[in-house]
PDB file of N, CA and C in Angstrom:
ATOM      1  N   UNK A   1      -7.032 -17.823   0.908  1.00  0.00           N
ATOM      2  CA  UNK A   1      -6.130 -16.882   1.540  1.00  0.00           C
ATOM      3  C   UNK A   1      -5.181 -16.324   0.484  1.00  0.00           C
ATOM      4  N   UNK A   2      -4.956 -14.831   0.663  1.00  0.00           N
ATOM      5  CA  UNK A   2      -3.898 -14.744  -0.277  1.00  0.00           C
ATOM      6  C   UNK A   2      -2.884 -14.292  -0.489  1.00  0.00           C
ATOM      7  N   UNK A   3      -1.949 -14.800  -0.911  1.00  0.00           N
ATOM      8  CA  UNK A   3      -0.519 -14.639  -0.119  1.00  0.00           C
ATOM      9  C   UNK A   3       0.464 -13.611  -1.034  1.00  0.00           C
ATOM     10  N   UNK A   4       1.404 -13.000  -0.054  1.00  0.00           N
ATOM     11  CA  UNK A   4       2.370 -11.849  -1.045  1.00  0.00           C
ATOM     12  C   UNK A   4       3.679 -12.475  -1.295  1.00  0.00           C
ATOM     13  N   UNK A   5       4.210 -12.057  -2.590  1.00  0.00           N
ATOM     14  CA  UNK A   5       5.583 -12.475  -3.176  1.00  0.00           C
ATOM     15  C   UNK A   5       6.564 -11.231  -3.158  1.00  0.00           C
ATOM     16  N   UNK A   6       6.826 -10.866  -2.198  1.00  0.00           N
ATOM     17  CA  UNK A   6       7.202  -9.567  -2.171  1.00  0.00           C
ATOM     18  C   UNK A   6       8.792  -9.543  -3.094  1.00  0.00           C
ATOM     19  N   UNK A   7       9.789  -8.768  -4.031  1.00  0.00           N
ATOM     20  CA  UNK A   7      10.992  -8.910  -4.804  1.00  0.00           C
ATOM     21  C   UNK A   7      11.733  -8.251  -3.931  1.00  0.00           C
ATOM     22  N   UNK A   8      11.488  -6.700  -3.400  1.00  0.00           N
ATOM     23  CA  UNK A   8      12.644  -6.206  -2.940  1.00  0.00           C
ATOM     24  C   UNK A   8      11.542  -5.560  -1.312  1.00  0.00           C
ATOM     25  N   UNK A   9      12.322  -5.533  -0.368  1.00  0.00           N
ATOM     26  CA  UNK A   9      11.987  -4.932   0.995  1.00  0.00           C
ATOM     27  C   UNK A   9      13.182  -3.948   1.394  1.00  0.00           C
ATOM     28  N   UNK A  10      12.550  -2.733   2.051  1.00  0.00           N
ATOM     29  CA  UNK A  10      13.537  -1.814   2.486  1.00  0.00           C
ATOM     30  C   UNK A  10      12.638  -1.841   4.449  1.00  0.00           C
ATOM     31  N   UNK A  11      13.861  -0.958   4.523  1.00  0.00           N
ATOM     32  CA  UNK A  11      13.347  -0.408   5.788  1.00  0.00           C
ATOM     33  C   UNK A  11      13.500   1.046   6.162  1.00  0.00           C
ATOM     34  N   UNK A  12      12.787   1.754   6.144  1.00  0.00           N
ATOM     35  CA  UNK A  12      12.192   2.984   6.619  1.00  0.00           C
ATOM     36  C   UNK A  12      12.401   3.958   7.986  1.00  0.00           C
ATOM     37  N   UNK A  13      12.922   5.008   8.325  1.00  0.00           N
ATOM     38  CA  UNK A  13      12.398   5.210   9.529  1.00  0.00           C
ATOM     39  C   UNK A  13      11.181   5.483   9.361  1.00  0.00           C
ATOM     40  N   UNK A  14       9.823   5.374  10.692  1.00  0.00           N
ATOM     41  CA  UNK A  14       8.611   5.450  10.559  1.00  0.00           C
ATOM     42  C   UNK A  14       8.682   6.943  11.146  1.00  0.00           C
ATOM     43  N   UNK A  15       8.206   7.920  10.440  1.00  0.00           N
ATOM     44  CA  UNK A  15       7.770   9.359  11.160  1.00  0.00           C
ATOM     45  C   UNK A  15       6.608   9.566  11.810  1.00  0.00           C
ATOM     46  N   UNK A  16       5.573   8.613  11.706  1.00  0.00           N
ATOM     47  CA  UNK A  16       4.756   8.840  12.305  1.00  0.00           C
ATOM     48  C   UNK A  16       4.415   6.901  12.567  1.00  0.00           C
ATOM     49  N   UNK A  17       3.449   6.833  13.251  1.00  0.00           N
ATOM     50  CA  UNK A  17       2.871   5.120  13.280  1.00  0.00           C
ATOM     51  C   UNK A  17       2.239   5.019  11.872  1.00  0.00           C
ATOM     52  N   UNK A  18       2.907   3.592  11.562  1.00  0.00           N
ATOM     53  CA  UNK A  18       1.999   3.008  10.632  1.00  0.00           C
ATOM     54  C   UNK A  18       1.279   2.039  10.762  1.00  0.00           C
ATOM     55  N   UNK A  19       0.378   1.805  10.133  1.00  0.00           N
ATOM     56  CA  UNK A  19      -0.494   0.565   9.975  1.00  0.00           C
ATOM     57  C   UNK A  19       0.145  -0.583   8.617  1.00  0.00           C
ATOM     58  N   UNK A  20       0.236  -1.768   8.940  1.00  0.00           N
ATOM     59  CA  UNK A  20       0.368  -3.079   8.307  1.00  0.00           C
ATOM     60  C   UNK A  20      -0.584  -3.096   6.921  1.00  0.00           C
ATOM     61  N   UNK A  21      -0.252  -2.956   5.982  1.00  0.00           N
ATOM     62  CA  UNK A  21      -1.141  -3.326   4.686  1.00  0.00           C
ATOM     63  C   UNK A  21      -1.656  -1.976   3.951  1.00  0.00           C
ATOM     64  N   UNK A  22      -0.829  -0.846   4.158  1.00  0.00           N
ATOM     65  CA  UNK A  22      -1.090   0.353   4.052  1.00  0.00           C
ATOM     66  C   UNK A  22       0.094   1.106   3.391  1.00  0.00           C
ATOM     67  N   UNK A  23       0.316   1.736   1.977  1.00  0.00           N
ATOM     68  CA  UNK A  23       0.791   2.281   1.298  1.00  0.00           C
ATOM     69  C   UNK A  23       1.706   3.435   2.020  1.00  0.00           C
ATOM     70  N   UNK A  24       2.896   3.342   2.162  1.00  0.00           N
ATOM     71  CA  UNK A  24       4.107   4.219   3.274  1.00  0.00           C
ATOM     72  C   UNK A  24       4.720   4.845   1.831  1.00  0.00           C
ATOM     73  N   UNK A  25       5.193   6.582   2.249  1.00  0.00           N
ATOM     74  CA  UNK A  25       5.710   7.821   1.640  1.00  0.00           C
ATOM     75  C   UNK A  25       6.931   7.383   1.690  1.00  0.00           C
ATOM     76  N   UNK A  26       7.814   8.017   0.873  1.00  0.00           N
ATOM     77  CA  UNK A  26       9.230   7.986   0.914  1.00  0.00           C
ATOM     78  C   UNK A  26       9.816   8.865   2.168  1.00  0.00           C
ATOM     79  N   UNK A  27       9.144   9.736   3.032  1.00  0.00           N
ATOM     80  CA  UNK A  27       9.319  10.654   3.967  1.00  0.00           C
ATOM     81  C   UNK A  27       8.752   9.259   5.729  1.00  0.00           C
ATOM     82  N   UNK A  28       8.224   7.926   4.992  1.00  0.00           N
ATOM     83  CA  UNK A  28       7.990   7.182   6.258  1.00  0.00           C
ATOM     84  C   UNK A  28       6.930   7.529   7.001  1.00  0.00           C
ATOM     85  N   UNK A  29       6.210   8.268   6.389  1.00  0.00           N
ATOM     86  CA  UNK A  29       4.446   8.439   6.716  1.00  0.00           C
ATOM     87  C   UNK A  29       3.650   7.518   6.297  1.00  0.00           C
ATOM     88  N   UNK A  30       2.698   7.444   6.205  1.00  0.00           N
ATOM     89  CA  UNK A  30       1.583   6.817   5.291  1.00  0.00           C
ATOM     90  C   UNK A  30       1.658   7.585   4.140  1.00  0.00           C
ATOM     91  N   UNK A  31       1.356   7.025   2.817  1.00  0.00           N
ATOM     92  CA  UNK A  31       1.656   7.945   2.075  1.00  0.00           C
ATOM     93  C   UNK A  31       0.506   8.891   1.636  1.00  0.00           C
ATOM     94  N   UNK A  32       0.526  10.080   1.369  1.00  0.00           N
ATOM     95  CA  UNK A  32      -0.674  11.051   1.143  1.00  0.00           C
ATOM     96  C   UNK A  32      -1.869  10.674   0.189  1.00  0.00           C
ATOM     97  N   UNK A  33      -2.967  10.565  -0.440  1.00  0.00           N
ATOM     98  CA  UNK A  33      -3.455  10.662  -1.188  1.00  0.00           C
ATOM     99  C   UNK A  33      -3.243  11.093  -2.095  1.00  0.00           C
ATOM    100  N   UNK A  34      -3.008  10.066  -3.221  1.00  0.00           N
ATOM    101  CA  UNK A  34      -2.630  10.729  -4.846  1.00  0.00           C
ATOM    102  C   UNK A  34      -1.456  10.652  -5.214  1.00  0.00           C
ATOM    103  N   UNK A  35      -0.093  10.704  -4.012  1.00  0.00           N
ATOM    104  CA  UNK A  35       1.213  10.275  -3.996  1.00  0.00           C
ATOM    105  C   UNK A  35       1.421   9.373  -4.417  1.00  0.00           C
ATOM    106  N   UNK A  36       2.411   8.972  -4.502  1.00  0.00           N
ATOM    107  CA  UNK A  36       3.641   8.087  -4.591  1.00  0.00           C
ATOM    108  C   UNK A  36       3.864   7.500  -3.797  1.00  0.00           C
ATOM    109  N   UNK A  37       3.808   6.294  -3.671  1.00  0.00           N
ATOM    110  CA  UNK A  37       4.680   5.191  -2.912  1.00  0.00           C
ATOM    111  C   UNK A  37       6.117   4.938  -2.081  1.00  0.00           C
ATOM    112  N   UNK A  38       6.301   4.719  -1.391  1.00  0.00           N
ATOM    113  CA  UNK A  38       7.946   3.559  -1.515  1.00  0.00           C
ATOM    114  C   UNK A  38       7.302   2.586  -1.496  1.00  0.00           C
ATOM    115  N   UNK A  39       6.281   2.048  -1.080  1.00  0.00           N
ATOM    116  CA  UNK A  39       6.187   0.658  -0.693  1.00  0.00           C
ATOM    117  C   UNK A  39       4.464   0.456   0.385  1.00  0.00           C
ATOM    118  N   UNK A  40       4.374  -0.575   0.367  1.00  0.00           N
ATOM    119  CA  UNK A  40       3.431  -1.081   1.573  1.00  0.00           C
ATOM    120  C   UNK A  40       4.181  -1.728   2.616  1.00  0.00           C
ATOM    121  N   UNK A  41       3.539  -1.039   3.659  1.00  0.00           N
ATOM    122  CA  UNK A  41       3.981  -1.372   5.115  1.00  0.00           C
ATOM    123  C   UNK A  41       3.389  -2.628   5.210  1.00  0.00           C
ATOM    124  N   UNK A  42       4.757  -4.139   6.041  1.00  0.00           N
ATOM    125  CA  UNK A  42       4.564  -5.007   5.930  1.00  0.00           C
ATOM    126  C   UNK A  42       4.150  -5.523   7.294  1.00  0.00           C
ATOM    127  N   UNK A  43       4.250  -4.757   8.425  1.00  0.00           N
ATOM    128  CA  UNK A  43       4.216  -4.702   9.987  1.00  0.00           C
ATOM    129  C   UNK A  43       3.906  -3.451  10.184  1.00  0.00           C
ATOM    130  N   UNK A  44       2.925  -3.446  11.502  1.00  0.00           N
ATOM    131  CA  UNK A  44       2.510  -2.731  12.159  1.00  0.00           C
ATOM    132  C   UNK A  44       3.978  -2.000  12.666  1.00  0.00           C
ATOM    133  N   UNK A  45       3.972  -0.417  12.802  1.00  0.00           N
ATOM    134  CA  UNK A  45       5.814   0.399  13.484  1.00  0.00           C
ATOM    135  C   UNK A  45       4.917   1.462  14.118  1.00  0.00           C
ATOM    136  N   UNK A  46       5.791   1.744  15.290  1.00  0.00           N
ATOM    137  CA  UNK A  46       5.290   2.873  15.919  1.00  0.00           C
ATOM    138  C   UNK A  46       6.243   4.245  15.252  1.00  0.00           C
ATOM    139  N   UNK A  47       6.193   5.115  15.574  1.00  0.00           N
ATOM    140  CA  UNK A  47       6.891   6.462  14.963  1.00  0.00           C
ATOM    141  C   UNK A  47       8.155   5.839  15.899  1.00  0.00           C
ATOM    142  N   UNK A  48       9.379   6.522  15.086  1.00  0.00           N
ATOM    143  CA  UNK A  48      10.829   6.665  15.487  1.00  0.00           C
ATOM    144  C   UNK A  48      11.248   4.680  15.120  1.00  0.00           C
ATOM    145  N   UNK A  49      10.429   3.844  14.788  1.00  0.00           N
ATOM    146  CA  UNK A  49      11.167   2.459  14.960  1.00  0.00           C
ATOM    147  C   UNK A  49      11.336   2.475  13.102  1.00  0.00           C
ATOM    148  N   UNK A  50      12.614   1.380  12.973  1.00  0.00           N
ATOM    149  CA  UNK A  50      12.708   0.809  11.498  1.00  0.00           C
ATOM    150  C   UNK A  50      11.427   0.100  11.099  1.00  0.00           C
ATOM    151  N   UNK A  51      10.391   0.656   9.789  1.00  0.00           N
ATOM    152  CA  UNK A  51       9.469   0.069   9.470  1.00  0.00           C
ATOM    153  C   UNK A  51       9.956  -0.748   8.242  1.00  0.00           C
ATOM    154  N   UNK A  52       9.623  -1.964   8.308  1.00  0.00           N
ATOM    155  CA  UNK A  52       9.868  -3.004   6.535  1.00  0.00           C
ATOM    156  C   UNK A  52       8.868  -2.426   5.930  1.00  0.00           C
ATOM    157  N   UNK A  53       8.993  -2.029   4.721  1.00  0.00           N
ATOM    158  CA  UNK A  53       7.794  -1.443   3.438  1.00  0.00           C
ATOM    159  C   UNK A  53       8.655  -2.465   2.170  1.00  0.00           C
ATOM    160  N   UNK A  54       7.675  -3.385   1.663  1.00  0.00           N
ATOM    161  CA  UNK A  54       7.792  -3.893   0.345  1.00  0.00           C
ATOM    162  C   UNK A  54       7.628  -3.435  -0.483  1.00  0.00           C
ATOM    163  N   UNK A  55       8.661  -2.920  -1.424  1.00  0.00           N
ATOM    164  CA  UNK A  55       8.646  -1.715  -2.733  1.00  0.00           C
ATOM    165  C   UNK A  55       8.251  -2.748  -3.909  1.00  0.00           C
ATOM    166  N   UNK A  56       8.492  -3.938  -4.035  1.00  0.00           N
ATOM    167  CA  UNK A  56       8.147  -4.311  -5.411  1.00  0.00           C
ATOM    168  C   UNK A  56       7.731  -6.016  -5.388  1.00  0.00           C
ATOM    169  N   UNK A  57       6.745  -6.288  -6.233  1.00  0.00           N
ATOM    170  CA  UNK A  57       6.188  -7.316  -6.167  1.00  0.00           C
ATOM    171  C   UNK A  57       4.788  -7.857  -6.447  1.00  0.00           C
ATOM    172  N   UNK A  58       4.384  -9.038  -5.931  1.00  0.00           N
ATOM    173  CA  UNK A  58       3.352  -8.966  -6.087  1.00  0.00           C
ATOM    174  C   UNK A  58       2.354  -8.617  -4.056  1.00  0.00           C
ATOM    175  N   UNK A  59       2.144  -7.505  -3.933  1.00  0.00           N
ATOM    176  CA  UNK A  59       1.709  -6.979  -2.527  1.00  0.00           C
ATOM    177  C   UNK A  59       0.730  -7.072  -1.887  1.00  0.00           C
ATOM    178  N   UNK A  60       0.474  -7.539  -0.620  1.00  0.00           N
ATOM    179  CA  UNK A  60      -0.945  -7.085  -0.171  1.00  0.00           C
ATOM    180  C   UNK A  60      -1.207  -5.908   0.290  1.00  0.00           C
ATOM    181  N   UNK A  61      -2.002  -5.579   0.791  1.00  0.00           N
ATOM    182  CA  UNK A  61      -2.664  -3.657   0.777  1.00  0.00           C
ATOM    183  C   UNK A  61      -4.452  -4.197   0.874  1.00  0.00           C
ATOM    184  N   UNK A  62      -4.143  -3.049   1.994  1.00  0.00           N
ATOM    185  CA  UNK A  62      -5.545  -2.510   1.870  1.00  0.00           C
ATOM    186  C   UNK A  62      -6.570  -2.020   1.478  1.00  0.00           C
ATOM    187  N   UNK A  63      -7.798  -2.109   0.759  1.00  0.00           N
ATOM    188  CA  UNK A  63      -8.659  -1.452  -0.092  1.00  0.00           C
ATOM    189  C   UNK A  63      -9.226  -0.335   0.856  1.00  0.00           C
ATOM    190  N   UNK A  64      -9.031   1.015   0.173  1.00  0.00           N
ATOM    191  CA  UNK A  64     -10.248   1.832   0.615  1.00  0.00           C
ATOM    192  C   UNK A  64     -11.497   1.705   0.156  1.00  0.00           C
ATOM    193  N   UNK A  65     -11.880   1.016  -0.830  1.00  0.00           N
ATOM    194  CA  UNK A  65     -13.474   0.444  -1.101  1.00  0.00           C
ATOM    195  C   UNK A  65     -13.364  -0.217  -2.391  1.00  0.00           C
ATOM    196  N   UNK A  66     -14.235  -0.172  -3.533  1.00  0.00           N
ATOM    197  CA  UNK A  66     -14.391  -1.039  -4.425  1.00  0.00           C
ATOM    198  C   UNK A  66     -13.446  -0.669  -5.128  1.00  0.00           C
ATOM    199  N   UNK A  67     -12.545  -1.745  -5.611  1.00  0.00           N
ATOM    200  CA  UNK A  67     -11.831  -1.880  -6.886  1.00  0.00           C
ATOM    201  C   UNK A  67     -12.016  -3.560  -7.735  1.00  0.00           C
ATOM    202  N   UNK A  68     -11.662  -2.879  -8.703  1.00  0.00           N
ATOM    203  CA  UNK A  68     -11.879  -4.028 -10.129  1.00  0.00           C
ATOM    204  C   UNK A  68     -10.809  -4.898  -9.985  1.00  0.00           C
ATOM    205  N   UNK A  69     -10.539  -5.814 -10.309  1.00  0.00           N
ATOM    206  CA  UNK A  69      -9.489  -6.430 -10.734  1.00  0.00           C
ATOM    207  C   UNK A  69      -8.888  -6.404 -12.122  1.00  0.00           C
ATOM    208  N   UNK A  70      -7.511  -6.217 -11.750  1.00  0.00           N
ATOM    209  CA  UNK A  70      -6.387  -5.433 -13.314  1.00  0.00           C
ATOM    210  C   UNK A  70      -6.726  -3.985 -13.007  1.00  0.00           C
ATOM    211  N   UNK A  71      -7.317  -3.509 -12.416  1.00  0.00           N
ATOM    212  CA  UNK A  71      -7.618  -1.586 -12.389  1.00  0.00           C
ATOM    213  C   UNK A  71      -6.171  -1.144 -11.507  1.00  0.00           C
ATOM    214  N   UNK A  72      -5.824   0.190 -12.525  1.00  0.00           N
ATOM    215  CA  UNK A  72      -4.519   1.065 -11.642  1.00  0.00           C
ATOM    216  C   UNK A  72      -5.093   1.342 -10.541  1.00  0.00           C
ATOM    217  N   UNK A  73      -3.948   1.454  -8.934  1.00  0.00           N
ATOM    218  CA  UNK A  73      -4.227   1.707  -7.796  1.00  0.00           C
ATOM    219  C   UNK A  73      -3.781   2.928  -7.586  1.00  0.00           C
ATOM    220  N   UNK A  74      -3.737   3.581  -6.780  1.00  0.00           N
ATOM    221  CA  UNK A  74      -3.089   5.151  -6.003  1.00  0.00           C
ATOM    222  C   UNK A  74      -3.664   5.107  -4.165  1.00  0.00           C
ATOM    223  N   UNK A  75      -3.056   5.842  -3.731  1.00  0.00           N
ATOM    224  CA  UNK A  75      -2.961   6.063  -2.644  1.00  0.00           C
ATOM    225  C   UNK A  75      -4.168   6.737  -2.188  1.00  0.00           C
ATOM    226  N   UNK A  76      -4.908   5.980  -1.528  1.00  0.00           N
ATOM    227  CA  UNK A  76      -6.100   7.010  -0.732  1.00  0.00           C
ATOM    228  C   UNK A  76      -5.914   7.663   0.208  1.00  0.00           C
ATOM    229  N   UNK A  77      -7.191   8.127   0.772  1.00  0.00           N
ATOM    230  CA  UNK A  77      -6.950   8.353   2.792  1.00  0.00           C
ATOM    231  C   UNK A  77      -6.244   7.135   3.355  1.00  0.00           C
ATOM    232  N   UNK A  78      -5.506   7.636   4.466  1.00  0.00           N
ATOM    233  CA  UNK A  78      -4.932   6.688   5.218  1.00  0.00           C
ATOM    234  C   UNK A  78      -4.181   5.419   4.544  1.00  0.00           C
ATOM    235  N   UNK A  79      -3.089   5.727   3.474  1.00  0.00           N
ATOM    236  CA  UNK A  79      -2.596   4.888   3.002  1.00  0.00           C
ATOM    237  C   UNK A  79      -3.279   3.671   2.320  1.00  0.00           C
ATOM    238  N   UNK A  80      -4.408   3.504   1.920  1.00  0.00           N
ATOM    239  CA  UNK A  80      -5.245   2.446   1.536  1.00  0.00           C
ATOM    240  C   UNK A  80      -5.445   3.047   0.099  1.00  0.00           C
ATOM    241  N   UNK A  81      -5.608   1.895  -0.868  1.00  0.00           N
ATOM    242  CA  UNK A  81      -5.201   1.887  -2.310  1.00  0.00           C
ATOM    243  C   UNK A  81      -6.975   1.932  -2.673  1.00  0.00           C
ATOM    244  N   UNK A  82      -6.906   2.804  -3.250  1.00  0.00           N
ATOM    245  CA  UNK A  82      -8.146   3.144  -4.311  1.00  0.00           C
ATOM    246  C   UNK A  82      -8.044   2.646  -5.908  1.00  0.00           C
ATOM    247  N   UNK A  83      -9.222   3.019  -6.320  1.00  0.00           N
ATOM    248  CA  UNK A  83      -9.057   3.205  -7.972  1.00  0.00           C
ATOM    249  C   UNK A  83      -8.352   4.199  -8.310  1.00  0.00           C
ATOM    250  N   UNK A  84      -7.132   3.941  -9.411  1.00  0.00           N
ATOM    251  CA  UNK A  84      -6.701   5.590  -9.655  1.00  0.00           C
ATOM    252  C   UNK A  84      -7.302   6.349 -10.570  1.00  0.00           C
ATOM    253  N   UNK A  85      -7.348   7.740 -10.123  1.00  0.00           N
ATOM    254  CA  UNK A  85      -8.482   8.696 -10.676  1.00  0.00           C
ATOM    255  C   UNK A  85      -7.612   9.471 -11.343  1.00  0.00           C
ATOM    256  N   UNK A  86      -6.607  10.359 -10.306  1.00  0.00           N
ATOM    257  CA  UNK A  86      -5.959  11.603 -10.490  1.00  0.00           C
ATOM    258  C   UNK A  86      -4.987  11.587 -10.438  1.00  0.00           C
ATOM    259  N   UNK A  87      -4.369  10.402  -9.516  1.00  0.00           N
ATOM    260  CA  UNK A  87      -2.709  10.587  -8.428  1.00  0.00           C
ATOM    261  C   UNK A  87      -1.902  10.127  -9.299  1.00  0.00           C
ATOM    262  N   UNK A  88      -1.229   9.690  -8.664  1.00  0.00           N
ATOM    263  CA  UNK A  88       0.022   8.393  -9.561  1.00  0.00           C
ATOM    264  C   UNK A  88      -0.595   6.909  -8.810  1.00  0.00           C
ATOM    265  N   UNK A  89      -0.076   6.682 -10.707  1.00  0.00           N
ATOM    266  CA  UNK A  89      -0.201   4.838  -9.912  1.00  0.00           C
ATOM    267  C   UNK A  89       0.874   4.361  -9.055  1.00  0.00           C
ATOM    268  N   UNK A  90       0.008   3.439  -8.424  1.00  0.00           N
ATOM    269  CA  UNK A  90       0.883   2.721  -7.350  1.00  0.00           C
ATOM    270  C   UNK A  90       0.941   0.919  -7.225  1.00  0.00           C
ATOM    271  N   UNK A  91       0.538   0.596  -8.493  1.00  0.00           N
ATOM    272  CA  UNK A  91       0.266  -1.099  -8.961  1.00  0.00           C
ATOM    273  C   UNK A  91      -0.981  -1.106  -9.590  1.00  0.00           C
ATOM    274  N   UNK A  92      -1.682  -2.151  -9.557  1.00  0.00           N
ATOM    275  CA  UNK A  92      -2.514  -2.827 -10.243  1.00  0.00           C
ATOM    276  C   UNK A  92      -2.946  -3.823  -9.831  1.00  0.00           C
ATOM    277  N   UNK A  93      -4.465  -3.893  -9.577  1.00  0.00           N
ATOM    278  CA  UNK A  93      -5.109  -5.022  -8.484  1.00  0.00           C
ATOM    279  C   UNK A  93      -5.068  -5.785  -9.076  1.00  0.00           C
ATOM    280  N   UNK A  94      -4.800  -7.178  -8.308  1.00  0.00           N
ATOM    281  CA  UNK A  94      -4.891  -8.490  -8.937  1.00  0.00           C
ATOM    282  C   UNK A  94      -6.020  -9.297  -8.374  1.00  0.00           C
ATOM    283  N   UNK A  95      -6.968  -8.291  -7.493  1.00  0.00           N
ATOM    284  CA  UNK A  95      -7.646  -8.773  -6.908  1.00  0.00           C
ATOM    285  C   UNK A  95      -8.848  -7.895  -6.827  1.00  0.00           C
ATOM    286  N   UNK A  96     -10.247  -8.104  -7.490  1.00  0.00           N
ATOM    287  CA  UNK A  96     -11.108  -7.601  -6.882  1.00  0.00           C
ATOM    288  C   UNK A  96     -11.496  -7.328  -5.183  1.00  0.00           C
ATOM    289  N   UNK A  97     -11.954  -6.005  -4.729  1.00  0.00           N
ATOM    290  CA  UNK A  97     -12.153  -5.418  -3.501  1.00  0.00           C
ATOM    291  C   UNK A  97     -13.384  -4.893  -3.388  1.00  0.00           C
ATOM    292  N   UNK A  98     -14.239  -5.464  -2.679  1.00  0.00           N
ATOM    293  CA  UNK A  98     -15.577  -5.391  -2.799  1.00  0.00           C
ATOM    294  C   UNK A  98     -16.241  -3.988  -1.823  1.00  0.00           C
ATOM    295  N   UNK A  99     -15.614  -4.020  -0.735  1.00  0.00           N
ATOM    296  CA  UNK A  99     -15.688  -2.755   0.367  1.00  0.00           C
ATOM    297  C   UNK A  99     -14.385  -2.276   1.096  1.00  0.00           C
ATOM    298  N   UNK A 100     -14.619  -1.219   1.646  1.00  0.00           N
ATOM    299  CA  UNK A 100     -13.389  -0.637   1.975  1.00  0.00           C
ATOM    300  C   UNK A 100     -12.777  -1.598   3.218  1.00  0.00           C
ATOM    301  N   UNK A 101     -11.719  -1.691   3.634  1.00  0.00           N
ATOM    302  CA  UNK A 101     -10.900  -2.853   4.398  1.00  0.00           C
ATOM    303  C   UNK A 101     -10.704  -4.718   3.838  1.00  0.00           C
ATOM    304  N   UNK A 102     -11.113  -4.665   2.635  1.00  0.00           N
ATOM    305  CA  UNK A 102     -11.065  -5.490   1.968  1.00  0.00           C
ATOM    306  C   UNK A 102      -9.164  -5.874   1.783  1.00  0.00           C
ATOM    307  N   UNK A 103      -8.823  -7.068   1.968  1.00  0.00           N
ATOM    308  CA  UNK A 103      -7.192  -7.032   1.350  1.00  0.00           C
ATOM    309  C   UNK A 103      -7.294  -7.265  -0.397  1.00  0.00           C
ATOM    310  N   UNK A 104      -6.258  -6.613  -0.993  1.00  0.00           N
ATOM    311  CA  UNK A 104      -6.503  -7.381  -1.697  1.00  0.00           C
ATOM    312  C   UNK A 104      -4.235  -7.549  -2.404  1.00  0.00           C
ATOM    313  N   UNK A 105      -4.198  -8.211  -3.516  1.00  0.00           N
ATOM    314  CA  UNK A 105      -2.941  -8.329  -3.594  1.00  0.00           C
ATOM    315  C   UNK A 105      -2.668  -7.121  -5.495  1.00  0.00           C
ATOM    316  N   UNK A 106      -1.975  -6.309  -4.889  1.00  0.00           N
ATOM    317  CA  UNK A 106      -1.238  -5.823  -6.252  1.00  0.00           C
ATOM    318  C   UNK A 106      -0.123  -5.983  -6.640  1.00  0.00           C
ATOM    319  N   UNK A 107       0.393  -5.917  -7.757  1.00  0.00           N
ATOM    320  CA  UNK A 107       1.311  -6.002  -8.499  1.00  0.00           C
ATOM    321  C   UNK A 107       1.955  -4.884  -9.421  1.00  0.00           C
ATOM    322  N   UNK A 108       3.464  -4.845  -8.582  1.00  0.00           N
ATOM    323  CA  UNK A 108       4.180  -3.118  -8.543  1.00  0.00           C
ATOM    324  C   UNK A 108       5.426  -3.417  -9.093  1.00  0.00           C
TER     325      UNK A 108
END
């Protein structure tokens, strides 16, 4: 099992629903593809409630499909951390991710 050390937690208004383990915008969306971060959503929030997003640490997150372990992350579809290609980084897997919905833990 593998567990998060999260350093600093904020809380967010949520603008739209988020999903738990999923890369949240500084605007409290999911964050766009290729964006920037505040953080990974640490609980499931519906739109309009305070969401916790863990800005720094070592994080869990969701894989959108295969990543390496030590490879830069970025923001995919639906807030789920890819390989970074194009975007900005958003950590660094510490965990190989074999298919997409895979957890895995980065470090931000």
């Amino acid at each position: 099992m593998r567990t998060a050390q999260p350093l600093l937690i904020t809380s967010v208004p949520a603008a739209a629903d988020l999903t738990r383990l999923r890369f949240v915008g500084f605007d409290g969306n999911l964050a766009a593809a290729g964006a920037k971060a505040l953080g990974v959503a640490e609980v499931d929030a519906g739109a309009g409630e305070q969401a916790s997003v863990s800005t720094h640490g070592i994080l869990l997150v969701t894989a959108g499909g295969v990543i390496a372990a030590g490879a830069e992350v970025e923001a995919g579809a639906g807030g789920k951390a890819i390989t970074k290609a194009a975007g900005i980084g958003n950590g660094y897997a510490l965990d190989a991710a074999a298919a997409d919905g895979d957890t895995i833990r980065i470090l931000r």
